[in-house]
Protein backbone atom coordinates (compact mmCIF):
# COMPACT_ATOMS: atom_id res chain seq x y z
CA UNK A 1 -30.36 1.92 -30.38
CA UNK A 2 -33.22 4.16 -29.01
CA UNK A 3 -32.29 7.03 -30.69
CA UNK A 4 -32.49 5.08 -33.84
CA UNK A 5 -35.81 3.53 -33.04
CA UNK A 6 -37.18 7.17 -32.33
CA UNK A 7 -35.79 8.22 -35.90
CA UNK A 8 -37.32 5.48 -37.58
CA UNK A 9 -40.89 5.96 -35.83
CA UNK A 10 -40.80 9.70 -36.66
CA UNK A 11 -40.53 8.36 -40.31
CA UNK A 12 -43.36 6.05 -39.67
CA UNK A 13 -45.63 8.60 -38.70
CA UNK A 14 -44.32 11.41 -41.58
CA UNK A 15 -45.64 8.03 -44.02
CA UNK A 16 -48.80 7.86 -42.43
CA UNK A 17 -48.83 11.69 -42.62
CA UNK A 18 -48.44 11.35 -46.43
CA UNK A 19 -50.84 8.58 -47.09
CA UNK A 20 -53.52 10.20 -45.31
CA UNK A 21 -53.07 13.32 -47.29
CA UNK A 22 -52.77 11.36 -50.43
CA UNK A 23 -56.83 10.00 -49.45
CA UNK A 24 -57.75 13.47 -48.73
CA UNK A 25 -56.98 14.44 -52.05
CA UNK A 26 -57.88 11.42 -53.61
CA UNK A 27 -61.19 12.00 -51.75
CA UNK A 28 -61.28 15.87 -53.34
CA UNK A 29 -60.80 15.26 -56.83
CA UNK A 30 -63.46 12.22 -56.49
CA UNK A 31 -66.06 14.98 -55.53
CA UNK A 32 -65.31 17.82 -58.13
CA UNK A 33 -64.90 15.24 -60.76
CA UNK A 34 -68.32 14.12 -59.81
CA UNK A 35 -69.99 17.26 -59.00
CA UNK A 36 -68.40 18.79 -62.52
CA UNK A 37 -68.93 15.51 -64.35
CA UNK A 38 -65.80 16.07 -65.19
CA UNK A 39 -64.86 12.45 -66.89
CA UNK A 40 -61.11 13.02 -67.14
CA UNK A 41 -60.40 14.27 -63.82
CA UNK A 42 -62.39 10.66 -62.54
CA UNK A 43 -59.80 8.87 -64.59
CA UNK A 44 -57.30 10.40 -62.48
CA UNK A 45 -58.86 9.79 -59.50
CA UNK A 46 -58.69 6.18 -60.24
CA UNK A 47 -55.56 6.05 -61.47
CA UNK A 48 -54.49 7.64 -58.13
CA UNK A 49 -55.53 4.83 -56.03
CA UNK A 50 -52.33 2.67 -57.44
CA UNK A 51 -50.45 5.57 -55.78
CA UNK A 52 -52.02 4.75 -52.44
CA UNK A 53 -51.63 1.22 -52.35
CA UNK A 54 -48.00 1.58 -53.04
CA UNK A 55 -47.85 3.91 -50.38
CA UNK A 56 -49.85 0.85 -48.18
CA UNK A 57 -46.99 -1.42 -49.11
CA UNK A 58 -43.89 1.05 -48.23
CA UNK A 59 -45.31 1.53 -44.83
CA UNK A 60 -46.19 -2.15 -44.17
CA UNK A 61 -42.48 -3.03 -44.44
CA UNK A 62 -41.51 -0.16 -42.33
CA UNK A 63 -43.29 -1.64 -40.02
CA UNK A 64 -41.60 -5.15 -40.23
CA UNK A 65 -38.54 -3.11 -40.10
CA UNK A 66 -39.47 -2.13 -36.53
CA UNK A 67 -40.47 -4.78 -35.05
CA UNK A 68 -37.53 -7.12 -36.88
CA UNK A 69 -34.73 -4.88 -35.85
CA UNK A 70 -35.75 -2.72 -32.94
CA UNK A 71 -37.12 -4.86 -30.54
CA UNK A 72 -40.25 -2.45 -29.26
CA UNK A 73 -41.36 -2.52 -25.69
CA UNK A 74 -44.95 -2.67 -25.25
CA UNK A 75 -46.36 0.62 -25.72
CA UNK A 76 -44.14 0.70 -29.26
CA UNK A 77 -45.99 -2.27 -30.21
CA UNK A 78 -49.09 -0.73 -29.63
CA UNK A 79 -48.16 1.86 -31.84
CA UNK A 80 -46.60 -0.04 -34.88
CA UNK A 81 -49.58 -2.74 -34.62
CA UNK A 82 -52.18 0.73 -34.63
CA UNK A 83 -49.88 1.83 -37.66
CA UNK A 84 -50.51 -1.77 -39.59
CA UNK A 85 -54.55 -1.96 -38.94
CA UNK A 86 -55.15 1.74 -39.53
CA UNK A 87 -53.19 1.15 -43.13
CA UNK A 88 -55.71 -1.14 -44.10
CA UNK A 89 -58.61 0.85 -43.40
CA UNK A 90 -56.63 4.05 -44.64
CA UNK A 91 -56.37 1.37 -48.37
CA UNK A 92 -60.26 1.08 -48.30
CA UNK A 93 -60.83 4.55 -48.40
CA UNK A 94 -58.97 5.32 -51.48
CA UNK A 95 -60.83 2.31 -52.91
CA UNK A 96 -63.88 4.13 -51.96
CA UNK A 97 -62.69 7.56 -53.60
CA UNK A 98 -62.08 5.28 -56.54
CA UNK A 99 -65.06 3.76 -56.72
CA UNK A 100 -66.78 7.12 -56.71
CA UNK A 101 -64.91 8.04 -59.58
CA UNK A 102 -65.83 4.91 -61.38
CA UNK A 103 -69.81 6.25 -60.80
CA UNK A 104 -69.33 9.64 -62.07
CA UNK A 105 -68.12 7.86 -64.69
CA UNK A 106 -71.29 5.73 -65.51
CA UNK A 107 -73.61 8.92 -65.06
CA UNK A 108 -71.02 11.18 -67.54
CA UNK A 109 -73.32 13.20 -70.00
CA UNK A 110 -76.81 13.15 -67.89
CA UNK A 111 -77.96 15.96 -65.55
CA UNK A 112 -77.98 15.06 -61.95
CA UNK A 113 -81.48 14.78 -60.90
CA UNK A 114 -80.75 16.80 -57.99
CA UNK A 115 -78.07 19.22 -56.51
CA UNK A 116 -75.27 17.51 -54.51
CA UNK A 117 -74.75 19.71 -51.64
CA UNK A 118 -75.63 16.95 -49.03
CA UNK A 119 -72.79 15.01 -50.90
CA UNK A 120 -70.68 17.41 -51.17
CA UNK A 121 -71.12 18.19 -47.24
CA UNK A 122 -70.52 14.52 -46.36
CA UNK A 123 -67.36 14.12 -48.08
CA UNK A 124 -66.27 17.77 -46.37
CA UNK A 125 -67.07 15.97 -42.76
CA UNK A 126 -65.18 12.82 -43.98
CA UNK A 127 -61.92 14.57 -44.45
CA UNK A 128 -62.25 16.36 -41.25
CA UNK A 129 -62.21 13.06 -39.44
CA UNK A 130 -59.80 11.60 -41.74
CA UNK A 131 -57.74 14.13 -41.24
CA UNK A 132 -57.81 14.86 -37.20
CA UNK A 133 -57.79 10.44 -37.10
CA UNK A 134 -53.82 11.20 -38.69
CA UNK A 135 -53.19 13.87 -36.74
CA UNK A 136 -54.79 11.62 -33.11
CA UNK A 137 -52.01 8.74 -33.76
CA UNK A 138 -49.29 11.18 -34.75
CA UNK A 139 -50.03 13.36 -31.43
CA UNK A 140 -51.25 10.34 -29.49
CA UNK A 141 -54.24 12.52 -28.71
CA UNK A 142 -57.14 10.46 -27.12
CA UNK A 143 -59.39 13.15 -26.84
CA UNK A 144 -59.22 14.20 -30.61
CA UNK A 145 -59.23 10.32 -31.51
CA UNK A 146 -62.59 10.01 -29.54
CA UNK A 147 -64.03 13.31 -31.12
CA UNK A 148 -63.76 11.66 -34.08
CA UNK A 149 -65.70 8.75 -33.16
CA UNK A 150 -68.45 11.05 -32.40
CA UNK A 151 -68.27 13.08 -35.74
CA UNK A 152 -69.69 9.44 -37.12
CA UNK A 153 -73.21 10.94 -36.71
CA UNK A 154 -72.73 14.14 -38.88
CA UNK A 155 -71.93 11.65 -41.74
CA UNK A 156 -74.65 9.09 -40.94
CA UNK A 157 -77.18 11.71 -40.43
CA UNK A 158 -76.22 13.14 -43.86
CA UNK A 159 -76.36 9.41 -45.49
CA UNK A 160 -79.89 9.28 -44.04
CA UNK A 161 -80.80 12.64 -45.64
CA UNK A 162 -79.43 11.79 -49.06
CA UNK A 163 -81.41 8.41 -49.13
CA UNK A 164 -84.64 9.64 -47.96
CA UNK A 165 -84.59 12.28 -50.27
CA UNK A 166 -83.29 9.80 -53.41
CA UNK A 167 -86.59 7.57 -52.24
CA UNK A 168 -88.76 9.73 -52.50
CA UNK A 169 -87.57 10.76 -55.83
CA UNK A 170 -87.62 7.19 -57.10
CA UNK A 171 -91.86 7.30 -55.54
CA UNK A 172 -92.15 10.45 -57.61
CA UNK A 173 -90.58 9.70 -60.90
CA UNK A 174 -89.12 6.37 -61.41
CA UNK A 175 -87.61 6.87 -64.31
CA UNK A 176 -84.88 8.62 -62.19
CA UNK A 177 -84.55 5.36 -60.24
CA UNK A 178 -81.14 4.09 -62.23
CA UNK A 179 -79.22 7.70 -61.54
CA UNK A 180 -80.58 7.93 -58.03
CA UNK A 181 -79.57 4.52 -57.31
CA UNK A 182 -76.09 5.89 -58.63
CA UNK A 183 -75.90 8.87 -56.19
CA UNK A 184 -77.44 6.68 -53.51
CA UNK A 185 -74.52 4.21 -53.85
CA UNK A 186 -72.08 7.58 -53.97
CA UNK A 187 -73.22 8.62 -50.22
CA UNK A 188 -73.36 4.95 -49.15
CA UNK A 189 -68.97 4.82 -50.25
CA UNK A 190 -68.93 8.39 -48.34
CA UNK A 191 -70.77 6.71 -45.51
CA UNK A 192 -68.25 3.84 -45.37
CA UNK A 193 -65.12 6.10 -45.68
CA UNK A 194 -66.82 7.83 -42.02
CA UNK A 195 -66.87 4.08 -40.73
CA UNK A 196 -63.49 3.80 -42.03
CA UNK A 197 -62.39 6.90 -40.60
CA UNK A 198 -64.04 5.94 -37.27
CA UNK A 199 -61.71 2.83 -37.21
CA UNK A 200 -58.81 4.54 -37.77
CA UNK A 201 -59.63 6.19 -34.66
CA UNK A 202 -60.68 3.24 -32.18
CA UNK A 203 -57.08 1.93 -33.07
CA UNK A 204 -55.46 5.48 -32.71
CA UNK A 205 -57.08 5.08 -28.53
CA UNK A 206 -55.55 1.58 -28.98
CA UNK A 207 -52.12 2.54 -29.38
CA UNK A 208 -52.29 5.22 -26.57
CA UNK A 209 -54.91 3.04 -24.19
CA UNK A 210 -53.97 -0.71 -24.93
CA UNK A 211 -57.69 -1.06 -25.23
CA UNK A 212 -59.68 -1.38 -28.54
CA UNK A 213 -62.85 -0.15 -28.59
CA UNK A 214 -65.62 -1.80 -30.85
């Protein structure tokens, strides 16, 4: 019976393994498609998020499976009930990638009024703690789960940048004001997919810890 169990939570965590990579690249192609203003490859990012949700769904009832049929001890219900909540916020983050896509969309065909590098730097320090959150609950690795937490700042520092520079922008030329508001709302999704990311992690030091951290 344990045996089974262990088989069935090493296919959990090879699901959560493939969802997160699936954000991570919905997350990429959200970026270049903006950056390029590349209007097909933002169709495909959107289209992508279906993808994910399904993906949402599959591991939702392999976690009903678990705790229907295997009968977890404590510390395995930690870890499925981590697995549930950190789907959810995993879901939001393709939305996010999506809804990126859908701006690149409604700027298609008119220069950017400034260079994206800042953007393009936030959603490089979102995947990194997308990606080590995964790896955290896979490992149960408190002390990477907890870096992440701290990595917030990079990508809240780099939201503050972006907006203070978009303001004063908007003070200088306000005819610019409907395309920054645009790229503003573009590092304010980034922003959310850090918060996102940072959830992930507080339940990741649930599973191990039994505490969440708010």
């Amino acid at each position: 019976m344990r045996d089974k169990y262990e088989m069935q939570l090493r296919k959990l965590h090879a699901e959560m393994i493939e969802m997160g990579t699936m954000i991570e690249q919905a997350i990429e192609t959200a970026i270049k498609a903006l950056v390029a203003q590349d209007t097909e490859l933002a169709k495909k990012a959107i289209e992508a998020d279906d993808a994910i949700d399904h993906q949402e769904r599959e591991i939702e009832n392999l976690c009903l499976k678990l705790f229907l049929t295997q009968q977890p001890v404590a510390g395995d219900m930690r870890n499925i009930s981590a697995a549930l909540k950190m789907i959810t916020d995993m879901e939001r983050i393709g939305d996010h990638a999506s809804d990126i896509s859908e701006l690149t969309l409604c700027m298609a065909g008119t220069p950017y009024i400034k260079k994206l590098e800042h953007v393009q730097q936030m959603a490089k320090e979102t995947i990194v703690m997308l990606v080590s959150s995964i790896e955290a609950y896979v490992n149960a690795d408190e002390k990477k789960a907890k870096s992440v937490i701290a990595h917030d700042d990079i990508v809240d520092d780099l939201f503050d940048t972006i907006k203070n520079e978009l303001i004063a922008m908007i003070h200088d030329n306000p005819d610019d004001g409907e395309q920054a508001c645009d790229l503003l709302m573009v590092a304010k999704y980034l922003e959310r997919i850090g918060d996102h990311a940072t959830n992930i992690s507080e339940w990741v030091l649930f599973s191990i810890t039994g505490e969440h951290v708010d």
